[in-house]
Protein backbone atom coordinates (compact mmCIF):
# COMPACT_ATOMS: atom_id res chain seq x y z
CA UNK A 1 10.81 20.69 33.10
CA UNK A 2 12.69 18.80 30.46
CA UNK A 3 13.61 20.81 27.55
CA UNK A 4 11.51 21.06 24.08
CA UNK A 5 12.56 18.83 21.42
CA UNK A 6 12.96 20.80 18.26
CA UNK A 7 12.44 18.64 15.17
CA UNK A 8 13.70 19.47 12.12
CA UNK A 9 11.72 19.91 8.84
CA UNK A 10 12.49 16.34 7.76
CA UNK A 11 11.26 15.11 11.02
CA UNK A 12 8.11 17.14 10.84
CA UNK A 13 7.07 16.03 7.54
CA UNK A 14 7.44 12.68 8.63
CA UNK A 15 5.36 13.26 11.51
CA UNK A 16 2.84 14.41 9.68
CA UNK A 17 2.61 11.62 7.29
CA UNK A 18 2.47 9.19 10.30
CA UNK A 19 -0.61 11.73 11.59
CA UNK A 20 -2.47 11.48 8.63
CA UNK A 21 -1.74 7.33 8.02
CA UNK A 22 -3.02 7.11 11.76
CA UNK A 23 -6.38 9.74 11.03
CA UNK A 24 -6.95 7.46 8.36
CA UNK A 25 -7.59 4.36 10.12
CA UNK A 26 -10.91 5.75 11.42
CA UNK A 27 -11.81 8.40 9.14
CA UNK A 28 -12.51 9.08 5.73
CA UNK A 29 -9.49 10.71 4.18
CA UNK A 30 -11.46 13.10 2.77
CA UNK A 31 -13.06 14.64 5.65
CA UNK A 32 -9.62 14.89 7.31
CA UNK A 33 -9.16 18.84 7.95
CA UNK A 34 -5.79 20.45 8.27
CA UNK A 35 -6.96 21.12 12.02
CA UNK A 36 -7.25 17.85 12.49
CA UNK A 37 -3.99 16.76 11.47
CA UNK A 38 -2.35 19.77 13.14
CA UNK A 39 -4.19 18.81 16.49
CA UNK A 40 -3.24 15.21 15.88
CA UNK A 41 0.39 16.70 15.62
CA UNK A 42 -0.06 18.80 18.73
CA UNK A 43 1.15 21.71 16.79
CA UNK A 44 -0.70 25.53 14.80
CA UNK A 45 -2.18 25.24 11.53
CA UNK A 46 0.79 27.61 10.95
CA UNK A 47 3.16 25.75 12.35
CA UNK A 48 2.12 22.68 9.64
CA UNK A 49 1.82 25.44 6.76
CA UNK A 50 5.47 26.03 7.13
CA UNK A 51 6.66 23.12 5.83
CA UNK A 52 4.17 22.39 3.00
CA UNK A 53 2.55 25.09 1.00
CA UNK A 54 -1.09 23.50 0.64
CA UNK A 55 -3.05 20.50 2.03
CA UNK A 56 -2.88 18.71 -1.44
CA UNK A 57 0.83 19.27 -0.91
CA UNK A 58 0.27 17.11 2.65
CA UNK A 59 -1.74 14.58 0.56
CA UNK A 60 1.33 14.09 -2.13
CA UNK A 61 4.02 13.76 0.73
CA UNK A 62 2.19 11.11 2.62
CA UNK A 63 1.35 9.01 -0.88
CA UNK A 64 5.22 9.40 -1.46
CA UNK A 65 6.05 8.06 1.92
CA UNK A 66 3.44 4.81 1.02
CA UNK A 67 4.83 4.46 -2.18
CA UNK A 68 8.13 4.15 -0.52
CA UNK A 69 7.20 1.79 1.88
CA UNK A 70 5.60 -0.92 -0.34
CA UNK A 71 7.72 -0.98 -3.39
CA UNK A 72 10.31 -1.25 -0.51
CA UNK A 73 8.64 -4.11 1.38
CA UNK A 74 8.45 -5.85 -1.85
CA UNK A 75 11.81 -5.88 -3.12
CA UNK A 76 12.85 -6.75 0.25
CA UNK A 77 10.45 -10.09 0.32
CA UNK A 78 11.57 -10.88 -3.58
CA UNK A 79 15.22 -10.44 -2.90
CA UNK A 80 14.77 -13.13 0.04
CA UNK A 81 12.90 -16.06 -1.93
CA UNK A 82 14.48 -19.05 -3.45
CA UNK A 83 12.24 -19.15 -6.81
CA UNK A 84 9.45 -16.61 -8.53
CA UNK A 85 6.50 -18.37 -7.19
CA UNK A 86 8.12 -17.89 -3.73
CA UNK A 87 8.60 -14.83 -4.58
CA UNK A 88 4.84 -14.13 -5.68
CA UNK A 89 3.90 -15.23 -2.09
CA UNK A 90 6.36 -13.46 -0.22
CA UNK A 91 5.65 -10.09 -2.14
CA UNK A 92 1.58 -11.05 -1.11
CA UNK A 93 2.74 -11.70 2.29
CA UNK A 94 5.15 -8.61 3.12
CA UNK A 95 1.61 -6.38 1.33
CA UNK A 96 -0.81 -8.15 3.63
CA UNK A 97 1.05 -7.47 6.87
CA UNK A 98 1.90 -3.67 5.55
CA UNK A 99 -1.98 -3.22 5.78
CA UNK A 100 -2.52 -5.09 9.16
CA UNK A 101 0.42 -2.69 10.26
CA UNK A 102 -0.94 0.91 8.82
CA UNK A 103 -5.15 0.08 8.32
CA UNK A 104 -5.05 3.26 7.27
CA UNK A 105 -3.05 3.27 3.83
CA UNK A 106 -6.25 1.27 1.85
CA UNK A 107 -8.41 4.18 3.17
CA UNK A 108 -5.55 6.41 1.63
CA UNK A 109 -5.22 5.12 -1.86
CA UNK A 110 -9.00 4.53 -2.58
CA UNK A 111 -9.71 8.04 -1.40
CA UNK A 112 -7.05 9.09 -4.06
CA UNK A 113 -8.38 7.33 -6.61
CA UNK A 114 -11.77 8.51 -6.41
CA UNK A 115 -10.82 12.26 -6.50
CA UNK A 116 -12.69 13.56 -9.66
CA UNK A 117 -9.97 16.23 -10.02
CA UNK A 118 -5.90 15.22 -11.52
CA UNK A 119 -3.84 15.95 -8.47
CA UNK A 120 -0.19 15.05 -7.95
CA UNK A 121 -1.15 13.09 -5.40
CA UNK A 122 -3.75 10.82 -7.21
CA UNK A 123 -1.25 10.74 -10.18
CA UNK A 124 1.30 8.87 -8.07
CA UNK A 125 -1.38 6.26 -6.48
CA UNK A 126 -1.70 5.16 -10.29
CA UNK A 127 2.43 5.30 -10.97
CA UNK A 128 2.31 2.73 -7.63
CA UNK A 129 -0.40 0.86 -9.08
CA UNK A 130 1.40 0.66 -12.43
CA UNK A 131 5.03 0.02 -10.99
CA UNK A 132 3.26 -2.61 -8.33
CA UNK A 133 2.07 -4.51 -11.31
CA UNK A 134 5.23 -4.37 -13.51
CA UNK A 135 6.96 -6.16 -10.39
CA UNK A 136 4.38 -8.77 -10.04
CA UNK A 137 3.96 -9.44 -14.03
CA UNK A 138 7.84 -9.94 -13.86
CA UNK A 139 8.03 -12.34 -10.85
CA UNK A 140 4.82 -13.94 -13.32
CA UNK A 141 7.24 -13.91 -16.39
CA UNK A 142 9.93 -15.71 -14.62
CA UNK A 143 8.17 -18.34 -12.79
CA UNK A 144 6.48 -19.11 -15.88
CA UNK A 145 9.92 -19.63 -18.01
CA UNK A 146 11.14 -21.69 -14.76
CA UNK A 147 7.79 -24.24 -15.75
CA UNK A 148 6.27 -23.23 -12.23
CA UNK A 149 3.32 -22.09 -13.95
CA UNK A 150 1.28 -23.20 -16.51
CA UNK A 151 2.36 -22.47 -19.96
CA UNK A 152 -0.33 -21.25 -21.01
CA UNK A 153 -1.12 -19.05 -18.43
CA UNK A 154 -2.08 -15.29 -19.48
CA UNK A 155 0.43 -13.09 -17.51
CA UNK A 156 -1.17 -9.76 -17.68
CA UNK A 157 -4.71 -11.46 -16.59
CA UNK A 158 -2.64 -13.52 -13.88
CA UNK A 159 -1.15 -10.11 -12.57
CA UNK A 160 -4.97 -8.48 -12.43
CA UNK A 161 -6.04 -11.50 -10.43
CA UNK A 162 -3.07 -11.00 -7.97
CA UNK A 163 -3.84 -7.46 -7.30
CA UNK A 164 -7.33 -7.88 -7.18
CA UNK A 165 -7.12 -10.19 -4.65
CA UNK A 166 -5.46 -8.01 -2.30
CA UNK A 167 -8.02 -5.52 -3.14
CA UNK A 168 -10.42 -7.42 -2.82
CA UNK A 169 -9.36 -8.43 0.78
CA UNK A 170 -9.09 -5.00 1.70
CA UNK A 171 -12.62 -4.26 0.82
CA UNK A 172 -13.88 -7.03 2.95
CA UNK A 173 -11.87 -6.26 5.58
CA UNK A 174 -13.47 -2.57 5.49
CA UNK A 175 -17.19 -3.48 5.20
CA UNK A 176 -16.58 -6.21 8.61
CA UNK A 177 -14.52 -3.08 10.07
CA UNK A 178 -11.92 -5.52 11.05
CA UNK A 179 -8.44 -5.72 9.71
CA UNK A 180 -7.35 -9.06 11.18
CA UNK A 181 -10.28 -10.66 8.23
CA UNK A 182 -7.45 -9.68 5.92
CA UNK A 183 -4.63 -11.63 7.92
CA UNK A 184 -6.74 -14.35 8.26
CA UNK A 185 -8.17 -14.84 4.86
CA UNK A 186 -5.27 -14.70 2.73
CA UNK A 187 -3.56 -18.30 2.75
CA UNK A 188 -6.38 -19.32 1.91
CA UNK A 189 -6.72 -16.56 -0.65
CA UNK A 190 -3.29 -17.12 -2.28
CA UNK A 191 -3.37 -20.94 -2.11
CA UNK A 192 -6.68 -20.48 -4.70
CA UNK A 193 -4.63 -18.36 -6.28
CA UNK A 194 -1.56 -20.98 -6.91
CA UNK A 195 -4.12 -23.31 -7.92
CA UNK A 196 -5.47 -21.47 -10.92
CA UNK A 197 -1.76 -20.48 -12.01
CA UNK A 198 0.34 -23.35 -11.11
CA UNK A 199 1.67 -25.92 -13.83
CA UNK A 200 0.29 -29.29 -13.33
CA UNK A 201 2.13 -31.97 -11.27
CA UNK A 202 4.53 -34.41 -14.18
């Protein structure tokens, strides 16, 4: 019998985060129970109480981890692109497949978002939200001064477009209960999107 991996307490808070990203998928993050995530992790209640002090304390870890991720996966897409508008659609891109990835992260957020109560965890889904859109108003700015887009164009109503169509994606993509509607709608999506931003040809 081989011998038991111990993992550290690093490597147990990160697998818990990937437990509750994967209960997600399927359930509604708030009828997740502790058990549940501890059974998911094949491990005590006690055992996942010893390396965070509540379950709201589970909830801010994971939205820290997702935070992470995407303002990662963006700067990564941006820092590859040749212009701002390229770098508009490879931030959208580098989003979309995040969710086709982890189909459980929209649950996440939303389920944040529409806690009546201020926790540290719902207070960071808005600091994403509001650091997401800074990045995306600035990719806006730029391509705008480079005469990409028209000159008119109202930036902070461009940006609200841009995220809501993600969201809005997502929210299809729940009601069908299929996460590949997401993949496959959003050239199209984006390419509306270009249309209604874009300067005209000279």
């Amino acid at each position: 019998m081989p011998p038991k991996t111990h993992l550290t307490a690093e490597q147990r808070r990160e697998k818990t985060v990937a437990a509750v990203v994967d209960l997600c998928a399927n359930e509604d993050p708030a009828s997740i129970t502790t058990t549940e995530i501890a059974k998911r992790m094949k491990v005590t209640q006690g055992a996942l109480f010893r390396h965070f002090v509540s379950k709201d304390a589970i909830w801010e870890s994971v939205i820290g981890w997702v935070a992470k991720q995407i303002m990662k996966r963006l700067e990564r897409a941006k820092n590859d692109a040749a212009t701002p508008l390229e770098a508009l659609k490879a931030m959208f891109f580098a989003h979309i497949e995040f969710i086709r990835e982890r189909p459980g992260i929209p649950r996440l957020l939303l389920g944040q978002l529409q806690h009546s109560r201020s926790t540290p965890a719902r207070l960071m889904v808005r600091q994403l939200l509001s650091e997401y859109r800074k990045s995306v108003e600035k990719q806006l700015i730029s391509a705008q001064l480079d005469g990409e887009l028209r000159k008119d164009l109202n930036i902070e109503m461009a940006a609200t477009q841009y995220i809501g169509m993600i969201q809005g994606l997502v929210i299809q993509s729940l009601l069908t209960g299929d996460m590949q509607y997401i993949v496959d709608q959003a050239p199209g999506a984006f390419e509306v999107f270009c249309q209604g931003i874009c300067a005209p040809p000279e």
